[in-house]
C-alpha atoms as a PDB file:
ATOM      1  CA  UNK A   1     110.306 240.644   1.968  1.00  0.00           C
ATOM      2  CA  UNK A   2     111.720 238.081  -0.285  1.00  0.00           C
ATOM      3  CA  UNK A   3     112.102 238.764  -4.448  1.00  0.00           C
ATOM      4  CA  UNK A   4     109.836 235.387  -4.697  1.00  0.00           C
ATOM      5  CA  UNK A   5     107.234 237.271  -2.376  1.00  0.00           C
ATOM      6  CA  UNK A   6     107.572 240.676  -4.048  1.00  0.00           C
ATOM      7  CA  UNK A   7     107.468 239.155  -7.658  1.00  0.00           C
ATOM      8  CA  UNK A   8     104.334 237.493  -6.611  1.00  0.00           C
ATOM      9  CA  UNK A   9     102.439 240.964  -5.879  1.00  0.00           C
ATOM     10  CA  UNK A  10     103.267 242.330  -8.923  1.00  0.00           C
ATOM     11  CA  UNK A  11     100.638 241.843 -11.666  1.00  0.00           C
ATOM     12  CA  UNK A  12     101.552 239.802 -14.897  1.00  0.00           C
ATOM     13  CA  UNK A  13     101.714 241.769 -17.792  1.00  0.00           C
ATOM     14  CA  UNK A  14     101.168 240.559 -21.541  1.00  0.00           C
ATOM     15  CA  UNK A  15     103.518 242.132 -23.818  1.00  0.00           C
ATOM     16  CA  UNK A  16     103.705 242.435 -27.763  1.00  0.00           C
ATOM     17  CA  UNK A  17     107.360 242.212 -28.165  1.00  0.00           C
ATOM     18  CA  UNK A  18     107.871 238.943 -25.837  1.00  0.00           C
ATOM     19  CA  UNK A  19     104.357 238.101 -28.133  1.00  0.00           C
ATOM     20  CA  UNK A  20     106.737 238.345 -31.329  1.00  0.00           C
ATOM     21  CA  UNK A  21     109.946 236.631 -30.083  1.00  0.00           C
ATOM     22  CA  UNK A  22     108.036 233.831 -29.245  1.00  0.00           C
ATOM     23  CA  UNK A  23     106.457 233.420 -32.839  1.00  0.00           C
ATOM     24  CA  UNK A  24     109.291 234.113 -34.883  1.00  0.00           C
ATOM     25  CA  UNK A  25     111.572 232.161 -32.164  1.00  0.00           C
ATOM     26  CA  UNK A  26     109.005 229.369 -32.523  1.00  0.00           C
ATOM     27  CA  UNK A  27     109.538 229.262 -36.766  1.00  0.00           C
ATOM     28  CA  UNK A  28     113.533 228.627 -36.248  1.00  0.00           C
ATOM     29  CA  UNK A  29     112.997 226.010 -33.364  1.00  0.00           C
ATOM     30  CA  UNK A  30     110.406 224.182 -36.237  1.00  0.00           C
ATOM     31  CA  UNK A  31     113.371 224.703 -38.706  1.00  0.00           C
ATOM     32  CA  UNK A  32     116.489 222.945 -36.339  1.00  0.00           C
ATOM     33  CA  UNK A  33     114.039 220.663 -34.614  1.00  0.00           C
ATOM     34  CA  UNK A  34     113.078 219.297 -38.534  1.00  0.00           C
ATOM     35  CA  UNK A  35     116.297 219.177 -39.310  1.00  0.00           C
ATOM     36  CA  UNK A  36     117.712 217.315 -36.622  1.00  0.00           C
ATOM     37  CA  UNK A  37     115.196 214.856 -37.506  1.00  0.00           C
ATOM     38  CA  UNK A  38     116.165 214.677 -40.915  1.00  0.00           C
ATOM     39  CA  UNK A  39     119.845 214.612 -40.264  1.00  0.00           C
ATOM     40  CA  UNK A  40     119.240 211.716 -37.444  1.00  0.00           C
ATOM     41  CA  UNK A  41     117.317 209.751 -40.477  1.00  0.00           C
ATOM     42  CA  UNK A  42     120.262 210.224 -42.483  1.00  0.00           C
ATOM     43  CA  UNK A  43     122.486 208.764 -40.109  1.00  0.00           C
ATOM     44  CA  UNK A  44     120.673 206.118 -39.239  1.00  0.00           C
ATOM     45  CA  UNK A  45     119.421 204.759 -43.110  1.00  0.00           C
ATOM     46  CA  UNK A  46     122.494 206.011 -44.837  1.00  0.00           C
ATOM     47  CA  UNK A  47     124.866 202.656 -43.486  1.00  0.00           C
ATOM     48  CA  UNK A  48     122.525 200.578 -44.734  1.00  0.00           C
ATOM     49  CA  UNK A  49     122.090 202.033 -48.476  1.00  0.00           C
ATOM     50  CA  UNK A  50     118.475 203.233 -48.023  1.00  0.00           C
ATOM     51  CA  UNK A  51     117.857 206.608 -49.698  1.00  0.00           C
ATOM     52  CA  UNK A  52     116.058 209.531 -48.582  1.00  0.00           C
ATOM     53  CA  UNK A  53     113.541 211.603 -51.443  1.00  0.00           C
ATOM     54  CA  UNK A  54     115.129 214.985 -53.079  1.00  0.00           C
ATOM     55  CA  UNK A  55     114.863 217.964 -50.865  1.00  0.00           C
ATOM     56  CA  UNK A  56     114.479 215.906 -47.581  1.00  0.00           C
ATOM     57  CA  UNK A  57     116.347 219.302 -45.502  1.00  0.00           C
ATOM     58  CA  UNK A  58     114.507 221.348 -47.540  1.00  0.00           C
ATOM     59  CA  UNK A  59     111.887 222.173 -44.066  1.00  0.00           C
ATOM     60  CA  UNK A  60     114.903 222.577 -41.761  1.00  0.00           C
ATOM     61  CA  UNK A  61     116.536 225.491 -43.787  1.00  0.00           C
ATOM     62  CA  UNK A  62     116.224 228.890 -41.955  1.00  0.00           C
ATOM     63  CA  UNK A  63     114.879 232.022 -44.654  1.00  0.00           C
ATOM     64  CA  UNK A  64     117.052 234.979 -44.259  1.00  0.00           C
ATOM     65  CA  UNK A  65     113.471 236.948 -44.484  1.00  0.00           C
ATOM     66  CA  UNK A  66     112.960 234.163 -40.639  1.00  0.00           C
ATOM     67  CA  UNK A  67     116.318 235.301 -39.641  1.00  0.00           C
ATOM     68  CA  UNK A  68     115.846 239.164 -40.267  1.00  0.00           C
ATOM     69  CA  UNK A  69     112.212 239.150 -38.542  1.00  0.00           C
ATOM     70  CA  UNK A  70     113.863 237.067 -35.408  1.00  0.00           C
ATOM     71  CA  UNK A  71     116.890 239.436 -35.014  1.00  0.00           C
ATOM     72  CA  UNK A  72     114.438 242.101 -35.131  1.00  0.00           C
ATOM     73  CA  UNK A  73     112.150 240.519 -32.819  1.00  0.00           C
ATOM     74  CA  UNK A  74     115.412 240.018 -30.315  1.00  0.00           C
ATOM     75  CA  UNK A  75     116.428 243.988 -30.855  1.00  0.00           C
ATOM     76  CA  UNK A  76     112.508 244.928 -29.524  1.00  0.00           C
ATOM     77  CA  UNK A  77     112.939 242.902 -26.584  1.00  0.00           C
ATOM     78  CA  UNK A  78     115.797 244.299 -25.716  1.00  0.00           C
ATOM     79  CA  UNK A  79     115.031 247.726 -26.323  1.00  0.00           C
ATOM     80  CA  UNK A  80     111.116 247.476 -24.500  1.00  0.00           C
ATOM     81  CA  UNK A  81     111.214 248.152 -20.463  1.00  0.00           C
ATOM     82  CA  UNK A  82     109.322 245.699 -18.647  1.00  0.00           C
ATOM     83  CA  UNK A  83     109.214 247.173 -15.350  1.00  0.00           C
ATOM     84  CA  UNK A  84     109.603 251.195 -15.625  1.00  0.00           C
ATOM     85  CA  UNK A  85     110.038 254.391 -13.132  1.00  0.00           C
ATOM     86  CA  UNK A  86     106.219 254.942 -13.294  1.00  0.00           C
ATOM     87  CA  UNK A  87     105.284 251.212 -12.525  1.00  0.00           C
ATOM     88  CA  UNK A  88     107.828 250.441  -9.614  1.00  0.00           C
ATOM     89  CA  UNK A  89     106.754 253.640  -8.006  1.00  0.00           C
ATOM     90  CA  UNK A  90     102.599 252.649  -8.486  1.00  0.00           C
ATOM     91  CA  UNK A  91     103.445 249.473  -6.713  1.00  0.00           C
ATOM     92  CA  UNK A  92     105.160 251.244  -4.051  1.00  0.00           C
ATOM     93  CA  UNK A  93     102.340 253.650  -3.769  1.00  0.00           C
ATOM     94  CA  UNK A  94      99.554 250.939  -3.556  1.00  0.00           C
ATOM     95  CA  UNK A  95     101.792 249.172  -0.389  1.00  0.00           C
ATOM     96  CA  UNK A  96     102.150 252.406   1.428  1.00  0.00           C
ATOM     97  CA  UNK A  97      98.249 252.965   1.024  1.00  0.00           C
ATOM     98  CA  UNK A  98      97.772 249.513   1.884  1.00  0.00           C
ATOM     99  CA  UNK A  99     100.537 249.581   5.366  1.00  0.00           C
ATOM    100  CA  UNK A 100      98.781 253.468   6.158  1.00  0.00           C
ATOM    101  CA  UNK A 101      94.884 252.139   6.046  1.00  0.00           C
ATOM    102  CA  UNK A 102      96.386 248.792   8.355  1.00  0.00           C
ATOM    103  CA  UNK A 103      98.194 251.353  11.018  1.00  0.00           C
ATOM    104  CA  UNK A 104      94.645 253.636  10.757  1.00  0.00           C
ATOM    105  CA  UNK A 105      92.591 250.366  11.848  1.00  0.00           C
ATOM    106  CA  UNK A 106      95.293 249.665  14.667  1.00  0.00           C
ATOM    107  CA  UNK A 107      94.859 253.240  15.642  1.00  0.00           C
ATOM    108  CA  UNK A 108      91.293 253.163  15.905  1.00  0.00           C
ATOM    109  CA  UNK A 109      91.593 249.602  17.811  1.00  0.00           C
ATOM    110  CA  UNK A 110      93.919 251.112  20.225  1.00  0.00           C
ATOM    111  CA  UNK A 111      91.518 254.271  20.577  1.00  0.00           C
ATOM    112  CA  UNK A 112      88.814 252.482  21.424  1.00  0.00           C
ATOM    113  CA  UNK A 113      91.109 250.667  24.239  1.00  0.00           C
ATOM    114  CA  UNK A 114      91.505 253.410  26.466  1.00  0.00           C
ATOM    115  CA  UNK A 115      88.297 255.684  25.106  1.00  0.00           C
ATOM    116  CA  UNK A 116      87.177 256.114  28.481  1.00  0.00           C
ATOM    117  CA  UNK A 117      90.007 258.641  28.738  1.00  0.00           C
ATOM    118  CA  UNK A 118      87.631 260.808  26.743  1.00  0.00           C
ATOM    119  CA  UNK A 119      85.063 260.360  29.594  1.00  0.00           C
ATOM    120  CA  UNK A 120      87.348 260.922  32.206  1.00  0.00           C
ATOM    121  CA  UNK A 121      88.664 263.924  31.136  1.00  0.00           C
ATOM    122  CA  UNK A 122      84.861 265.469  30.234  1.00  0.00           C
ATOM    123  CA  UNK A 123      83.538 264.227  33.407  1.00  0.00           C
ATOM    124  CA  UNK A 124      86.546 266.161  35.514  1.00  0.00           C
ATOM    125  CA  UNK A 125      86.019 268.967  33.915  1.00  0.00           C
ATOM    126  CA  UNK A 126      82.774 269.363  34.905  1.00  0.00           C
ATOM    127  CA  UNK A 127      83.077 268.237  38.774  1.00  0.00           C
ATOM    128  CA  UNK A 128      85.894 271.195  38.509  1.00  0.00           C
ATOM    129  CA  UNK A 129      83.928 273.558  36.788  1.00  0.00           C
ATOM    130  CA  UNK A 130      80.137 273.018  39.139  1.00  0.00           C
ATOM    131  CA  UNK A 131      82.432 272.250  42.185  1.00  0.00           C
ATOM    132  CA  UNK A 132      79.817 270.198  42.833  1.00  0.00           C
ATOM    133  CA  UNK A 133      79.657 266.850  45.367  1.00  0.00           C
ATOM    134  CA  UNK A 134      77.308 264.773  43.134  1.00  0.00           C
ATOM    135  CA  UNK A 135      79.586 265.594  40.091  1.00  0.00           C
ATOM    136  CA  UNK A 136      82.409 264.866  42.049  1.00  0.00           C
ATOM    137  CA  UNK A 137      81.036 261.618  43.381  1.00  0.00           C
ATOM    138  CA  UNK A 138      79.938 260.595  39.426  1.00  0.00           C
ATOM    139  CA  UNK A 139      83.033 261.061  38.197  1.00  0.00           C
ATOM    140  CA  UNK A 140      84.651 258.959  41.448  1.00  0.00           C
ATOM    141  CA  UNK A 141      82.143 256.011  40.446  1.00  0.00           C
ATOM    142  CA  UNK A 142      83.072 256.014  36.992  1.00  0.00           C
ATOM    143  CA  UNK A 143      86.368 255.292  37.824  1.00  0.00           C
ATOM    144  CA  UNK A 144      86.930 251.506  37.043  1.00  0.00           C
ATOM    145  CA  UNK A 145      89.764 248.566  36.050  1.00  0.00           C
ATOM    146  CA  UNK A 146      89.192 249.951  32.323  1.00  0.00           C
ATOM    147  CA  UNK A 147      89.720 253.803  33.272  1.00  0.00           C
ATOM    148  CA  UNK A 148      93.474 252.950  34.393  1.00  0.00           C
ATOM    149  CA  UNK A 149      95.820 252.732  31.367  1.00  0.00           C
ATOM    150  CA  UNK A 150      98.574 249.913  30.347  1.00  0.00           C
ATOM    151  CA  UNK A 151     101.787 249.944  29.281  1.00  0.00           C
ATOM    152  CA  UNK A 152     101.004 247.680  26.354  1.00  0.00           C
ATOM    153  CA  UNK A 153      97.293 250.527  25.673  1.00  0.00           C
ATOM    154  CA  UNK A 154      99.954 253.326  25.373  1.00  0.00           C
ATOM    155  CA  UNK A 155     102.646 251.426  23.553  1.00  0.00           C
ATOM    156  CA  UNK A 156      99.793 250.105  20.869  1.00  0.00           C
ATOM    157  CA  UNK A 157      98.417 253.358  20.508  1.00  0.00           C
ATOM    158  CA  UNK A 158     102.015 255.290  19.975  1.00  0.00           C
ATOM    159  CA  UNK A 159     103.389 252.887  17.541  1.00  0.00           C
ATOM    160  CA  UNK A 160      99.830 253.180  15.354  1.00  0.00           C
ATOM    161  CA  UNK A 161     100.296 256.629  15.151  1.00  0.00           C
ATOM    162  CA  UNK A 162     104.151 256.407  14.479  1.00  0.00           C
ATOM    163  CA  UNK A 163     103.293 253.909  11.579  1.00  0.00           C
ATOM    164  CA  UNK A 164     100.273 256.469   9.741  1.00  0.00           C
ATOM    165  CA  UNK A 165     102.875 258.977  10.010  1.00  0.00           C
ATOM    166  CA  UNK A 166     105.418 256.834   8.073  1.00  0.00           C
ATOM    167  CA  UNK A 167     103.490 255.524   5.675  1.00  0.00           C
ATOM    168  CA  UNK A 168     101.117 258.130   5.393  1.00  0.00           C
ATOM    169  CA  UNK A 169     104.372 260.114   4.158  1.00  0.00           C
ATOM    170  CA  UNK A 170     105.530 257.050   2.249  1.00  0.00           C
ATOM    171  CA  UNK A 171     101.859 257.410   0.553  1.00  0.00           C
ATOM    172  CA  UNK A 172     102.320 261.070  -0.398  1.00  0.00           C
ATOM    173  CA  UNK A 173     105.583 260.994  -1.491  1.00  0.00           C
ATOM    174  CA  UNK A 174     105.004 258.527  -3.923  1.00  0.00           C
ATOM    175  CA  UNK A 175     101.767 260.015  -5.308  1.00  0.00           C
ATOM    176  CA  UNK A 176     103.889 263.303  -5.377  1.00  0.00           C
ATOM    177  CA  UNK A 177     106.655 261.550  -7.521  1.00  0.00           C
ATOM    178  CA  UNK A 178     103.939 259.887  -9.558  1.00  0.00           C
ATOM    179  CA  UNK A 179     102.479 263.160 -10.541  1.00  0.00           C
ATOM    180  CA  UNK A 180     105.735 264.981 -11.713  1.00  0.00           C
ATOM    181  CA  UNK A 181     106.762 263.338 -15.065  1.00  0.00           C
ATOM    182  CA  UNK A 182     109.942 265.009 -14.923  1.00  0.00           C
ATOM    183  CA  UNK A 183     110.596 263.331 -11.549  1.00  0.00           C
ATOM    184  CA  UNK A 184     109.541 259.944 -13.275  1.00  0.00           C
ATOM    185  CA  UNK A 185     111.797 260.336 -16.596  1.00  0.00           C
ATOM    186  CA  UNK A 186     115.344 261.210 -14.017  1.00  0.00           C
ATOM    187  CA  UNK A 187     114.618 257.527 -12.161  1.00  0.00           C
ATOM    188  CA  UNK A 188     114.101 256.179 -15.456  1.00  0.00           C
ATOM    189  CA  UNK A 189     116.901 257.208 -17.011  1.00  0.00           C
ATOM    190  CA  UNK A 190     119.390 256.723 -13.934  1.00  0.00           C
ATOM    191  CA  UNK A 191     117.796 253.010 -14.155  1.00  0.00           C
ATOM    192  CA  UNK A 192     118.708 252.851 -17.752  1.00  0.00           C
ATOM    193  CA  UNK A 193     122.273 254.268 -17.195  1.00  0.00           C
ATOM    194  CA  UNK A 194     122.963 251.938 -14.625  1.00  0.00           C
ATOM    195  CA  UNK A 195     121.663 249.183 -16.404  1.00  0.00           C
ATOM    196  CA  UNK A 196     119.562 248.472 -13.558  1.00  0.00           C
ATOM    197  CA  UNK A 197     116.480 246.969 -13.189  1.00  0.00           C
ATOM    198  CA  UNK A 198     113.180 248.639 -10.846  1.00  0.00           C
ATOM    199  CA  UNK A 199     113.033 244.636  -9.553  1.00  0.00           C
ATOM    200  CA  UNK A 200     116.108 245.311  -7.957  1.00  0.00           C
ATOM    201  CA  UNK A 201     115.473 248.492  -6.752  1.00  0.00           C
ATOM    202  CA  UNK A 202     115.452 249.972  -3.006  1.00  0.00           C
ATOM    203  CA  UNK A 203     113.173 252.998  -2.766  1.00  0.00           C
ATOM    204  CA  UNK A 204     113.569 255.561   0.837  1.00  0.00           C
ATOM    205  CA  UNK A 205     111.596 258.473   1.543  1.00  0.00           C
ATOM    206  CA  UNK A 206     113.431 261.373   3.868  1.00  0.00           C
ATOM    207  CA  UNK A 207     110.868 262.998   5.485  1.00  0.00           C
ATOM    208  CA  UNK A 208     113.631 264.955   7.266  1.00  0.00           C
ATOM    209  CA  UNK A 209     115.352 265.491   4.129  1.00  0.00           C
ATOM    210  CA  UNK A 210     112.236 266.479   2.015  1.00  0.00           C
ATOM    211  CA  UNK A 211     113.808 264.105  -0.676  1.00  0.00           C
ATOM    212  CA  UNK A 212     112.975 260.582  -1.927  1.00  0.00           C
ATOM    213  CA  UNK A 213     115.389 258.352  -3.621  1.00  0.00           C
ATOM    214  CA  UNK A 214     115.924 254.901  -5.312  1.00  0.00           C
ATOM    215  CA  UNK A 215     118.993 253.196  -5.500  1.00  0.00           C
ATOM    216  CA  UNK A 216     120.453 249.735  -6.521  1.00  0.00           C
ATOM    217  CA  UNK A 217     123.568 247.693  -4.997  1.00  0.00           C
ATOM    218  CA  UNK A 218     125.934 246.446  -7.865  1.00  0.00           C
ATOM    219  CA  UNK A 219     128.026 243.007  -7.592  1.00  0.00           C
ATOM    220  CA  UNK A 220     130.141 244.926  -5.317  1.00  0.00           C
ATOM    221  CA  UNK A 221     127.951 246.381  -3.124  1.00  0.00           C
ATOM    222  CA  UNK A 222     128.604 249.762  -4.428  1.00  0.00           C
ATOM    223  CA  UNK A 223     125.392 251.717  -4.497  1.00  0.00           C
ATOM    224  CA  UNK A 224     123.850 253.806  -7.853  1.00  0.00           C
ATOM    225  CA  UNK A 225     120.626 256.021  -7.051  1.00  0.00           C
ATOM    226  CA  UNK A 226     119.190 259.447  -7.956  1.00  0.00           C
ATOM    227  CA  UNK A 227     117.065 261.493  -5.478  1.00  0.00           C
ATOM    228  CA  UNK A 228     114.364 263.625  -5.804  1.00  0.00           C
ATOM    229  CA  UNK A 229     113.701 266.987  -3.943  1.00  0.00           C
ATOM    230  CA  UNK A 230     110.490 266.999  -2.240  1.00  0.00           C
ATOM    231  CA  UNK A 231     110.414 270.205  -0.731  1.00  0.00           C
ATOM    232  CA  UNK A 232     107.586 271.818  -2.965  1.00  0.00           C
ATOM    233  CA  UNK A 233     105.286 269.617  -1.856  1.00  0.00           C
ATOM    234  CA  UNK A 234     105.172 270.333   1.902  1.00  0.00           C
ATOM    235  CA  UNK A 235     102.525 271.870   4.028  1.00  0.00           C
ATOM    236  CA  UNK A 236     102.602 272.949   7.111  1.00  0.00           C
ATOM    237  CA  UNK A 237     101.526 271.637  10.821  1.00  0.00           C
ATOM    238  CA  UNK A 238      99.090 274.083  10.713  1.00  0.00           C
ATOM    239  CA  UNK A 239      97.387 273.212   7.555  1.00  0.00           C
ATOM    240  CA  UNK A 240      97.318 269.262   8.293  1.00  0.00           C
ATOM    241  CA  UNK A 241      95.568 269.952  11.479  1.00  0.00           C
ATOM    242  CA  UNK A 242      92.941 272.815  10.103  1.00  0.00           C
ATOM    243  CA  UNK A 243      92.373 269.866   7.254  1.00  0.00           C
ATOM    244  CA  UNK A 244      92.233 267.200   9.798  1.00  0.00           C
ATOM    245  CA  UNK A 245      89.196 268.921  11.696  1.00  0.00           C
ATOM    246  CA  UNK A 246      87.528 269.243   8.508  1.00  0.00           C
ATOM    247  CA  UNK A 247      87.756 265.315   7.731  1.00  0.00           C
ATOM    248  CA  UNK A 248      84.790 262.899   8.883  1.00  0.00           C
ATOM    249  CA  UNK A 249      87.999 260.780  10.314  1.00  0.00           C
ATOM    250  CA  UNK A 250      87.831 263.445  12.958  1.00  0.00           C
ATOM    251  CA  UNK A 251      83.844 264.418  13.027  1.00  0.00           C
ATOM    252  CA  UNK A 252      83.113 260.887  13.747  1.00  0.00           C
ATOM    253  CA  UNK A 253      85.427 260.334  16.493  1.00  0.00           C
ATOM    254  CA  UNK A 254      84.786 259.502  19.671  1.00  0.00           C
ATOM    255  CA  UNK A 255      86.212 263.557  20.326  1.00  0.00           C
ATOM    256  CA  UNK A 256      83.445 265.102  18.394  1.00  0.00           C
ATOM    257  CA  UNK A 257      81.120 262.054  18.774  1.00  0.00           C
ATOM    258  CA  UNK A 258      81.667 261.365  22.960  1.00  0.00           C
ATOM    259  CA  UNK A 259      83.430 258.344  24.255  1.00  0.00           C
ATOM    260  CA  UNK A 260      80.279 255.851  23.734  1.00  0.00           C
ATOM    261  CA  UNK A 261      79.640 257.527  19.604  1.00  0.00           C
ATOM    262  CA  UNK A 262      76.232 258.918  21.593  1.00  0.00           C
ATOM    263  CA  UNK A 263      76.466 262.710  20.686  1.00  0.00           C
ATOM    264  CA  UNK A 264      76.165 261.575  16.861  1.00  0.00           C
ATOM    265  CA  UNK A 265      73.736 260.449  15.166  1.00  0.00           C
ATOM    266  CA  UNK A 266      74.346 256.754  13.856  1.00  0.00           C
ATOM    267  CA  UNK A 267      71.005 255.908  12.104  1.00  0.00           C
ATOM    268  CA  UNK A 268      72.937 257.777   9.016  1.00  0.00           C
END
């Protein structure tokens, strides 16, 4: 992603401070700009003995009470963050939300692509199970072209579920980060040590690791970050799955629902 692309996600933001500077920048720039005028009249009248009224330059002085309220407008500026911890890591949240609800659709595409797997599997059970000839023979004459899987089915549904894990992790490792202010105030302040800004900012999460970091590359290419441990957060297998039965992801699936949705009821 490009800083042009990036920059263009990001929302614009008003600020008080840039408000200010541009005011009390705005009074000097009336002051020099009048003043160059006036001097430019000078120069060009003077040669030829026309005079200007008293207190021509008078507009194009600058007030030290202008020059106090600009220097202090400058000094707020410079002391305001634009971009902070807690807004670089929002963004980031929102785009791993974003990239995890894209790889769910592809999942559920690439479900539906080979759902007759569910079939197969209920209908062989059940020729096993009876022993049967007739269930035997049904299941035989379900088999079709769309029963047999493809490489490109398997490889569509493996890499959707590779993505949700990533940025399903990317998602809660973020919102973890976002909800620990202590967490918030360490990237913050290694930004502000580093004199680094969060637009230049590269932001990992180590699932392996249980740790998520930030970290910028300086003029030459030695890197500054700060990490975060993770590890309080974590749940286990266990608990994802137990949830995961629980969710109406799973209770309207084509496993609790059948293969064709007809075991549930649709109508609402």
């Amino acid at each position: 992603m490009t800083l042009a692309l990036f920059l263009s996600g990001l929302e614009l933001r008003s600020n008080q401070a840039v408000d200010d500077l541009v005011k009390q920048s705005a009074i000097l720039r009336g002051n020099i700009d009048i003043a160059i005028q006036g001097i430019g009249g000078i120069i060009t009248y003077s040669p030829s003995g026309t005079l200007a009224p008293q207190g021509l330059m008078q507009a194009g002085y600058i007030t030290f009470d202008n020059m106090s309220a600009y220097n202090d407008a400058l000094q707020a500026v410079q002391n305001t963050t634009f971009y902070s911890a807690e807004d670089y890591l929002y963004d980031q949240q929102q785009e791993a939300q974003q990239n995890m609800e894209t790889a769910i659709n592809d999942f559920v595409s690439a479900t539906l692509a080979i759902v007759e797997t569910l079939e197969v599997n209920r209908m062989a059970e059940e020729a096993q199970q009876s022993g049967e000839i007739r269930d035997q023979e049904a299941l035989q004459n379900f088999i079709g072209d769309d029963t047999y899987l493809t490489e490109q089915e398997v490889s569509s549904y493996n890499q959707a579920i590779t993505d949700i894990e990533e940025y399903g992790g990317q998602f809660g490792a973020f919102t973890a980060v976002l909800s620990n202010d202590e967490y918030i105030s360490e990237f913050q302040n290694a930004a502000d040590s580093f004199g680094e800004s969060f637009l230049d900012a590269a932001i990992s999460f180590d699932a392996a690791g249980q740790a998520l970091s930030i970290q910028w590359s300086n003029m030459t290419r030695e890197l500054n970050g700060h990490s975060v441990d993770l590890s309080q957060y974590y749940m286990t297998a266990d608990d994802f799955f137990s949830a995961g039965q629980q969710s109406e992801f799973y209770t309207t699936s084509p496993i609790a629902c059948g293969y064709d949705f007809s075991q549930c009821n649709t109508d609402g």
